[in-house]
Protein backbone atom coordinates (compact mmCIF):
# COMPACT_ATOMS: atom_id res chain seq x y z
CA UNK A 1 29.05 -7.28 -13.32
CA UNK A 2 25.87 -8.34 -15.73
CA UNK A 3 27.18 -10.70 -18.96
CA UNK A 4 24.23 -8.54 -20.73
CA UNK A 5 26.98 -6.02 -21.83
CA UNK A 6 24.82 -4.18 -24.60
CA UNK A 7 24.26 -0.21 -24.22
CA UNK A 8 20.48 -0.74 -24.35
CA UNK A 9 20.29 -3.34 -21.27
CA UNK A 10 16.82 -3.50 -19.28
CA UNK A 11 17.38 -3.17 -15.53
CA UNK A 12 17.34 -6.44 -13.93
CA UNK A 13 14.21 -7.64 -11.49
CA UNK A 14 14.98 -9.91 -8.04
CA UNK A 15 11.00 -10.74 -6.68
CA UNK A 16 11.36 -11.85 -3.40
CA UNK A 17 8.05 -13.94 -3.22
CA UNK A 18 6.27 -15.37 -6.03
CA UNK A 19 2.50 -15.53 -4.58
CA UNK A 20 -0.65 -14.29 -6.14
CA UNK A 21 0.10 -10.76 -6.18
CA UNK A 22 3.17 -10.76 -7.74
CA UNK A 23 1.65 -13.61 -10.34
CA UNK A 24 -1.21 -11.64 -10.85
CA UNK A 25 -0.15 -7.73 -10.39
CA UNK A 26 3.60 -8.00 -10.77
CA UNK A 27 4.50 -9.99 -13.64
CA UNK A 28 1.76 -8.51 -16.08
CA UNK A 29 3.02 -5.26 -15.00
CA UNK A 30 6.79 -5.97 -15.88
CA UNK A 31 5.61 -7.73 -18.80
CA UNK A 32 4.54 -4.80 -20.60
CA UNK A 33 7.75 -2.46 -19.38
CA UNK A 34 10.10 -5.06 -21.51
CA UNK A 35 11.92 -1.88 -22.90
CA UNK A 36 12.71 -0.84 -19.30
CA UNK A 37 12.74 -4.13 -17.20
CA UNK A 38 13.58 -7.84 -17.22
CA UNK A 39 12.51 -10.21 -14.76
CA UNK A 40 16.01 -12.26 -13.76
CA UNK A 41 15.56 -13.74 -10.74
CA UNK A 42 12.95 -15.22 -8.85
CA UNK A 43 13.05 -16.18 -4.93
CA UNK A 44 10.21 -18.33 -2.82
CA UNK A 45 10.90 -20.46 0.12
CA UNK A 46 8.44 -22.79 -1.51
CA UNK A 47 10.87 -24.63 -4.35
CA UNK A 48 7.97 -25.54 -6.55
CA UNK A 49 6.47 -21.74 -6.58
CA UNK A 50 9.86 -20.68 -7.31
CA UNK A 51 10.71 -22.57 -10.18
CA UNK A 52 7.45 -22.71 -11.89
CA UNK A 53 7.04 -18.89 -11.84
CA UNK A 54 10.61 -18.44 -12.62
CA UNK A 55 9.59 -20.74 -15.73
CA UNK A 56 6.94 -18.75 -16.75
CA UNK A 57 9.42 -15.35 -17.20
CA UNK A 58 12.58 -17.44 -18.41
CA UNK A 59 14.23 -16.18 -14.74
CA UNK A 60 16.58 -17.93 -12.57
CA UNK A 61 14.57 -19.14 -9.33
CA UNK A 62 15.81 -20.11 -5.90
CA UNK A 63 14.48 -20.49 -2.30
CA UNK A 64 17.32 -18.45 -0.72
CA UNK A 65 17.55 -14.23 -0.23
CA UNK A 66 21.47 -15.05 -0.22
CA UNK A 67 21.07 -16.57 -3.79
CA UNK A 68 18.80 -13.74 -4.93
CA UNK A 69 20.89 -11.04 -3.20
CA UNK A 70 24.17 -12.31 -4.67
CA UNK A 71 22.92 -12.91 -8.34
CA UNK A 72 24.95 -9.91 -10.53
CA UNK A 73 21.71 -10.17 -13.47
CA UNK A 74 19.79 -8.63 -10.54
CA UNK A 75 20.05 -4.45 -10.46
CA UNK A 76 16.66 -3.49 -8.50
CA UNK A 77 14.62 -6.04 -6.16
CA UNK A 78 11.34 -6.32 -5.66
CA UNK A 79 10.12 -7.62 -2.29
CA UNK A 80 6.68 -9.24 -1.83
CA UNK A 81 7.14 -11.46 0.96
CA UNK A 82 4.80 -11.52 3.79
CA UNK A 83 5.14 -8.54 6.07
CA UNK A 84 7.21 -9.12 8.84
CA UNK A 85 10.15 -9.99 6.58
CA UNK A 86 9.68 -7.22 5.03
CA UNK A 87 12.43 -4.78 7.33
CA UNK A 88 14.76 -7.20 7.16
CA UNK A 89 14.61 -7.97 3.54
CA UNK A 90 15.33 -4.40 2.42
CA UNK A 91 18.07 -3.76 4.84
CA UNK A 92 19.55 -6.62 3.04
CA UNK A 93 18.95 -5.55 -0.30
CA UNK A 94 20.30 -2.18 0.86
CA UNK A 95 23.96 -3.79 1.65
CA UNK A 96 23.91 -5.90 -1.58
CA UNK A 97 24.07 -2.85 -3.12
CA UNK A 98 21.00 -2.78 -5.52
CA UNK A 99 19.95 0.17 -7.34
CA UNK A 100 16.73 0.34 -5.83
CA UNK A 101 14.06 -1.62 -3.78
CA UNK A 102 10.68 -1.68 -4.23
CA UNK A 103 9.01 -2.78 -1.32
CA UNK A 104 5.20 -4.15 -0.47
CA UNK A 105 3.27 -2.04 2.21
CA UNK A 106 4.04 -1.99 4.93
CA UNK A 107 7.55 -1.58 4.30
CA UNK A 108 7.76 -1.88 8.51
CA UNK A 109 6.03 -2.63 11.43
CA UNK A 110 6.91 0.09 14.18
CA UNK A 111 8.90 3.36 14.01
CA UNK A 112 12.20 1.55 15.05
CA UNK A 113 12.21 -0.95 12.39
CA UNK A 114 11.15 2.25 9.92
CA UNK A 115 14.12 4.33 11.09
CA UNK A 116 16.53 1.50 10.93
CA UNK A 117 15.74 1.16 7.37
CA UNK A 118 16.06 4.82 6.83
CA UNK A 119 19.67 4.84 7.99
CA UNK A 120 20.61 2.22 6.17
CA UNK A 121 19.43 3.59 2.78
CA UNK A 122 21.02 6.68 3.43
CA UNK A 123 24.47 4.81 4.74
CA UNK A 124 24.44 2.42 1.16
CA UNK A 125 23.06 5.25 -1.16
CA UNK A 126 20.21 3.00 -2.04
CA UNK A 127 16.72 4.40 -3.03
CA UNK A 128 13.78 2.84 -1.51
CA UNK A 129 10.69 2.92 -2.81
CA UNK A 130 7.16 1.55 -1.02
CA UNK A 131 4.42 0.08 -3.29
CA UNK A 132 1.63 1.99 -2.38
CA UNK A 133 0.34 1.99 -5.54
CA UNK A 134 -2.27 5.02 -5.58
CA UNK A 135 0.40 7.18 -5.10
CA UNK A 136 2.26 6.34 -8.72
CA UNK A 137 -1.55 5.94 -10.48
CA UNK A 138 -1.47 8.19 -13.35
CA UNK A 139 -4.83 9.59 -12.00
CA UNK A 140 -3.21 10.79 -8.33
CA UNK A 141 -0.73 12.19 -10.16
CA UNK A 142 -2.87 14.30 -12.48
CA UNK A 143 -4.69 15.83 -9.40
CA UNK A 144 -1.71 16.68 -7.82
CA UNK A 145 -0.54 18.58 -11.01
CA UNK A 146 -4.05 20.36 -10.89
CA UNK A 147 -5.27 20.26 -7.22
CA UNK A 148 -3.80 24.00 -6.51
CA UNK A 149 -4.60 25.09 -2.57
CA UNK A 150 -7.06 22.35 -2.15
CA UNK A 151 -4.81 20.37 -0.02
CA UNK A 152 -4.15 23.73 2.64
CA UNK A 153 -8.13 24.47 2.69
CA UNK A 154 -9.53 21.34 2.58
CA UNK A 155 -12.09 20.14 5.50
CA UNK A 156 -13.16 16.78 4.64
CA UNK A 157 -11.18 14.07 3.50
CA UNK A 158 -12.77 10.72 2.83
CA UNK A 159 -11.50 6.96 1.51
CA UNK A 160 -14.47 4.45 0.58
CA UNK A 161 -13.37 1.57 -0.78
CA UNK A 162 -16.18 -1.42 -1.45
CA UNK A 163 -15.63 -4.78 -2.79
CA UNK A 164 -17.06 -8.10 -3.47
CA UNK A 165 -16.15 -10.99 -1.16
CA UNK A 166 -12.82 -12.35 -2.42
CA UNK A 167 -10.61 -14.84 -0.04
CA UNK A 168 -7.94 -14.50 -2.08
CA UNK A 169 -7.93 -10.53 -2.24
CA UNK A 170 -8.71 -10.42 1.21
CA UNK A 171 -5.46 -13.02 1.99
CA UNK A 172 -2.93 -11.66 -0.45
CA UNK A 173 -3.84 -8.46 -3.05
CA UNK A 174 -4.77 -6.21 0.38
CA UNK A 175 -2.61 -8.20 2.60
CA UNK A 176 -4.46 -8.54 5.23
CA UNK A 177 -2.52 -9.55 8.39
CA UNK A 178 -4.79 -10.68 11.09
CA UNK A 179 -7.47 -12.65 8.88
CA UNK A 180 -8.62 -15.17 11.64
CA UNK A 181 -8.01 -18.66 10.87
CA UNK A 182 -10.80 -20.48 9.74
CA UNK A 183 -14.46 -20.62 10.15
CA UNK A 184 -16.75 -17.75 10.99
CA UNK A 185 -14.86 -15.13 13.23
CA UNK A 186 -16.40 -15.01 17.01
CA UNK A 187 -17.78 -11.57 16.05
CA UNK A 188 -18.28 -10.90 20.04
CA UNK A 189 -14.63 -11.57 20.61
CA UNK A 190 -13.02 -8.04 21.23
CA UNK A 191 -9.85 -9.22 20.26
CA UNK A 192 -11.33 -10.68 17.06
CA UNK A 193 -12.23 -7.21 16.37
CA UNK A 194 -9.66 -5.38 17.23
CA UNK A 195 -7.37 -7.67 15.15
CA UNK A 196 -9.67 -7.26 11.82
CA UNK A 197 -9.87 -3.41 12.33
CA UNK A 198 -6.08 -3.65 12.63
CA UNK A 199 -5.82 -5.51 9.23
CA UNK A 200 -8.62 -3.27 7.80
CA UNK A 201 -6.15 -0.71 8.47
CA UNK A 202 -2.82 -2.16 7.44
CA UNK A 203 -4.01 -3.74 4.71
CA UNK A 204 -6.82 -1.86 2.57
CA UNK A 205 -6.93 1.97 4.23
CA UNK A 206 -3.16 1.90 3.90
CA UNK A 207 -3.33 2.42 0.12
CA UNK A 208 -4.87 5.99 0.76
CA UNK A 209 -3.62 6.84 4.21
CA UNK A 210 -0.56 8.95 2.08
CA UNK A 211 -3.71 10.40 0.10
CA UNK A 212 -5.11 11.69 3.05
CA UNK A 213 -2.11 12.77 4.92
CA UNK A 214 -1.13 14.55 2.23
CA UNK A 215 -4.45 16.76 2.78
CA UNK A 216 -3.47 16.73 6.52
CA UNK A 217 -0.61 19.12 7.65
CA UNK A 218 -2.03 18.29 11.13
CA UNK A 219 -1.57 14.56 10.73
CA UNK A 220 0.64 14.20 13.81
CA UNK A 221 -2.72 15.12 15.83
CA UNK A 222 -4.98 12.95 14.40
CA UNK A 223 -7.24 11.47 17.03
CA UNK A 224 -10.27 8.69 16.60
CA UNK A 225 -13.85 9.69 17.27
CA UNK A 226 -15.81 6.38 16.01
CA UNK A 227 -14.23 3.01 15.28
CA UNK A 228 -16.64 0.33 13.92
CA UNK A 229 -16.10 -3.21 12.65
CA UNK A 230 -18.76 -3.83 9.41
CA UNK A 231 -19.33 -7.93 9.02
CA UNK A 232 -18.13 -9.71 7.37
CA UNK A 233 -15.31 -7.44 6.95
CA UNK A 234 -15.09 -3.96 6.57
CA UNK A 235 -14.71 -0.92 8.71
CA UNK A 236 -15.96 2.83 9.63
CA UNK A 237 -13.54 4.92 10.88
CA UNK A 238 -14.29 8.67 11.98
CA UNK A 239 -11.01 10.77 12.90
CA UNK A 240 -10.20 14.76 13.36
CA UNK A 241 -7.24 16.22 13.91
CA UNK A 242 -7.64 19.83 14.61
CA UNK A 243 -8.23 21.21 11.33
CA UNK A 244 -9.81 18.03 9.38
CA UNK A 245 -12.33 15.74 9.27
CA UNK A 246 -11.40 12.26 7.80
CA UNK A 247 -13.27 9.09 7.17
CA UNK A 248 -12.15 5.68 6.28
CA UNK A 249 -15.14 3.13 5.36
CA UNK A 250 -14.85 -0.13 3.54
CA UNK A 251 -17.01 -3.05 3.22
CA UNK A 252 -17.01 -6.11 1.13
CA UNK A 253 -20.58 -6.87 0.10
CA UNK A 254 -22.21 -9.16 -2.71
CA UNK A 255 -24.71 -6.92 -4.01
CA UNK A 256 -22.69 -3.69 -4.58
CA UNK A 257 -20.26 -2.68 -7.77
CA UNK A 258 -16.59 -2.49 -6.89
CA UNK A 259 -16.31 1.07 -6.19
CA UNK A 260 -12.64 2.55 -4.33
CA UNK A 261 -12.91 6.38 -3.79
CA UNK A 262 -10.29 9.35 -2.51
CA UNK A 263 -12.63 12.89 -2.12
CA UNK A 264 -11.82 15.42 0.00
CA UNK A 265 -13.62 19.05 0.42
CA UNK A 266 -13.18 22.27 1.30
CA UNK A 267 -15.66 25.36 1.15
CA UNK A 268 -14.85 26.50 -2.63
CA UNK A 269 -13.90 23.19 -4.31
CA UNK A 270 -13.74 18.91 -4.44
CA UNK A 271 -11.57 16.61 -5.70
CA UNK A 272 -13.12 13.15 -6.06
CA UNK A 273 -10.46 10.29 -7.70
CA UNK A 274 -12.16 6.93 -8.57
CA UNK A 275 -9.87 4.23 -8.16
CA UNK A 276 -9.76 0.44 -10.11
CA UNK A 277 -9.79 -2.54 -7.81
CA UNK A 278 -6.54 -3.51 -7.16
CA UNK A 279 -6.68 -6.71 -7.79
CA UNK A 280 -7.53 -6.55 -11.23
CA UNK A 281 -5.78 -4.77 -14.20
CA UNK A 282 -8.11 -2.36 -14.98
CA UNK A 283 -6.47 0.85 -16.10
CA UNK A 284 -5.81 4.17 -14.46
CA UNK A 285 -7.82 6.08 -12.01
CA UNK A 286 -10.10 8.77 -13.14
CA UNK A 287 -10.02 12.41 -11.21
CA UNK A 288 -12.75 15.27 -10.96
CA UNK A 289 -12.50 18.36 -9.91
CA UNK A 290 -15.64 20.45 -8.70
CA UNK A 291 -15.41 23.82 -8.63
CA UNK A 292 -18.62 26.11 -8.07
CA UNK A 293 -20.59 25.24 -11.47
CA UNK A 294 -17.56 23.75 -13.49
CA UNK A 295 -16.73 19.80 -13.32
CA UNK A 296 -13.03 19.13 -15.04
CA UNK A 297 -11.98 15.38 -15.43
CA UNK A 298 -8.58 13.81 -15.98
CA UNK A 299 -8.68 10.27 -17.09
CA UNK A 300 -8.86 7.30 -17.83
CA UNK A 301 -4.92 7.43 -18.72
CA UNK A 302 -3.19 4.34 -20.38
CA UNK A 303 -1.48 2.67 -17.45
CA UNK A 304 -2.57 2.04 -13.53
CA UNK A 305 -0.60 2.50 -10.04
CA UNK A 306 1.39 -0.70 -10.09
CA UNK A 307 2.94 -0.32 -13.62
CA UNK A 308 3.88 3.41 -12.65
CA UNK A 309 5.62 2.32 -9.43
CA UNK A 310 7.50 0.44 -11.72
CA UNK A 311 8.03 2.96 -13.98
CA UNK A 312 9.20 5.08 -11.13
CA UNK A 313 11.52 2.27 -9.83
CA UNK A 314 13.26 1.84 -12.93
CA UNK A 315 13.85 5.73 -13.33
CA UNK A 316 15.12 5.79 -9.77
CA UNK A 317 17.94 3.04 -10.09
CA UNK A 318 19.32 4.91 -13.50
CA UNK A 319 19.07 8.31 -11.67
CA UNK A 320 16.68 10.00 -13.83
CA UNK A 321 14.34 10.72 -10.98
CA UNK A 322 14.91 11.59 -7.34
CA UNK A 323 13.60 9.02 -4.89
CA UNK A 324 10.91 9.97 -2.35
CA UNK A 325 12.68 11.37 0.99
CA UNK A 326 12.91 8.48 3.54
CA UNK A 327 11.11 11.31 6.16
CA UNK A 328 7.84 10.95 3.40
CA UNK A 329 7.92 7.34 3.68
CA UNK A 330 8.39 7.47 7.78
CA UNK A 331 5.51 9.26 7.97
CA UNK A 332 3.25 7.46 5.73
CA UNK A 333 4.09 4.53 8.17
CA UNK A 334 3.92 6.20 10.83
CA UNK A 335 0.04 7.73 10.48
CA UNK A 336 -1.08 4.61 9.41
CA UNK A 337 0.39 2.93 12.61
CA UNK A 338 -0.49 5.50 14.84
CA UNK A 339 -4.23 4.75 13.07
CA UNK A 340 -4.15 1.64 13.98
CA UNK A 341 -2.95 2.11 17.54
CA UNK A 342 -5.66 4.41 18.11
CA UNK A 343 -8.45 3.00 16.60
CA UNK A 344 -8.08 -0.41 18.81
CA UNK A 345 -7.55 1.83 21.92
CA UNK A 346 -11.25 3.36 21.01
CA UNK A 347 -12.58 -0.52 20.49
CA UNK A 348 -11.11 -1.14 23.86
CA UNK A 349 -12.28 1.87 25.93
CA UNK A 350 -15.87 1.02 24.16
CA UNK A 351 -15.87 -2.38 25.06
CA UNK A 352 -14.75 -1.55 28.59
CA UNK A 353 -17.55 1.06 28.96
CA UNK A 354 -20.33 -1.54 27.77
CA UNK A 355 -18.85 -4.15 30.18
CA UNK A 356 -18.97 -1.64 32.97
CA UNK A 357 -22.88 -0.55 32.14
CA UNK A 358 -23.63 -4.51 32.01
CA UNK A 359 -21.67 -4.82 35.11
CA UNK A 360 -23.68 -1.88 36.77
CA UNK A 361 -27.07 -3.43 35.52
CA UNK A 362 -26.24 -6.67 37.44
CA UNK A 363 -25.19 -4.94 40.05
């Protein structure tokens, strides 16, 4: 049990990785929810990471999960490790018995690794909760308090994010998980392709795919009409399921403001919800509503996505708030990965078809 005794005690924070996002997004984050959270404990297999992070919060720092998992100052953990810890890493946190995790998208990489996790939380009691940070911006939240029918009549449904060259966005904010190694990319290589439509996916559309599938009750039959890589890296994505049209676009270009957009349509009405970067901290998002000849905007609103996942975390592990249904998160995994899938299926059948007509010309 915690030494800090006193009625008014702040939940304690475990980070499990202490890179750039959780310097730069985390920490400032916590650091203005003192009256709700306390950074104890800070984990990163790199010793000097860990202990001059730790230093920076007054935390306890190690290089070991075990060390983390064990230490009683820690109530809810936070895990920021690269991705294909990440399943692991809760299941563990699960069995320690935490109040809560807050995990880094994507929380899993396939459906078994997702519905291992789900048992588990339900088995230990412990709430799970998956930083996709649109999702807790005060701006999402005040269109879905508004939004009425628009998500059952909706048509069109489109994410447009576009951003300024950044390395270090590109390796670590977005997590992007097939950045090729070095060098200019061999932008004829399929496989190049493939992989950076893959981490287009996984890494920046993922932060509205629960947007959109939340205007999607058909979402199981999604299916991908167009997939296009945009150099040096960005993507267009056209998909339809059999009631909605959806596009994904993104591109990272010198000459263009930051702009990240959620709109979707339907014949009487339009939601449009401008998002911040995310790897700045830049406030809320900003919603408008369209309808016939009246515009209604909610917004700016005095804190951004990150700090409300927080928020919600911390009113999770006292059991002031429910936590989202394991099914919700499952499926938010799920479309994105069954995105993915199909998107590099098209880039393959496409490729195949050009080889063939090349084939056919030589012929």
């Amino acid at each position: 049990m915690s030494s800090h005794t006193d009625a008014a005690r702040t939940l304690g924070v475990g980070i499990l990785g202490a890179g750039p996002v959780t310097q730069a997004i985390h920490l400032p984050s916590l650091a203005r929810l003192g009256n709700l959270l306390t950074v104890r404990h800070i984990m990163d297999v790199d010793p000097a990471v860990a202990e001059s992070v730790a230093a920076r919060v007054g935390a306890t720092h190690s290089t070991s999960i075990d060390a983390l998992l064990g230490d009683p100052e820690v109530d809810v953990v936070a895990i920021c490790s690269p991705h294909q810890f990440h399943a692991a890493q809760v299941i563990a946190a699960c069995r320690a018995g935490k109040k809560a995790v807050l995990c880094e998208k994507p929380f899993a990489w396939n459906a078994e690794e997702a519905a291992e996790i789900s048992e588990v939380s339900e088995e230990t009691g412990v709430p799970i909760i998956v930083g996709a940070m649109h999702t807790f911006d005060p701006g999402w939240l005040a269109a879905e308090a508004n939004w009425g029918s628009l998500p059952e009549t909706a048509h069109t449904i489109r994410s447009s994010i576009v951003l300024p060259p950044n390395a270090r966005f590109e390796d670590f904010a977005t997590e992007i998980i097939t950045r090729p190694a070095g060098g200019t990319p061999d932008y004829k290589d399929v496989e190049v392709i493939k992989g950076m439509l893959r981490g287009g996916i996984m890494g920046l559309a993922i932060h509205d795919l629960p947007l959109v599938r939340r205007f999607t009750p058909d979402f199981e039959e999604v299916e991908v009409l167009e997939a296009r890589h945009v150099r040096p890296f960005g993507y267009v994505i056209s998909l339809r399921t059999p009631t909605r049209t959806i596009e994904l676009r993104a591109a990272m270009n010198n000459t263009w403001k930051p702009e990240w957009s959620f709109e979707a349509f339907s014949d009487e009405e339009a939601v449009r919800i401008d998002f911040t970067p995310s790897y700045v901290q830049a406030g809320s998002a900003v919603t408008t509503f369209s309808r016939r000849d009246e515009t209604t905007v909610h917004g700016p609103f005095d804190h951004n996505g990150y700090e409300g996942e927080w928020r919600e975390l911390a009113a999770i592990a006292t059991g002031t708030k429910q936590p989202p249904s394991a099914q919700t998160l499952i499926d938010d995994l799920t479309f994105a990965l069954d995105i993915a899938e199909a998107t590099v299926a098209a880039v393959d059948a496409d490729h195949r078809a050009q080889q063939a007509v090349r084939e056919g010309a030589h012929a």
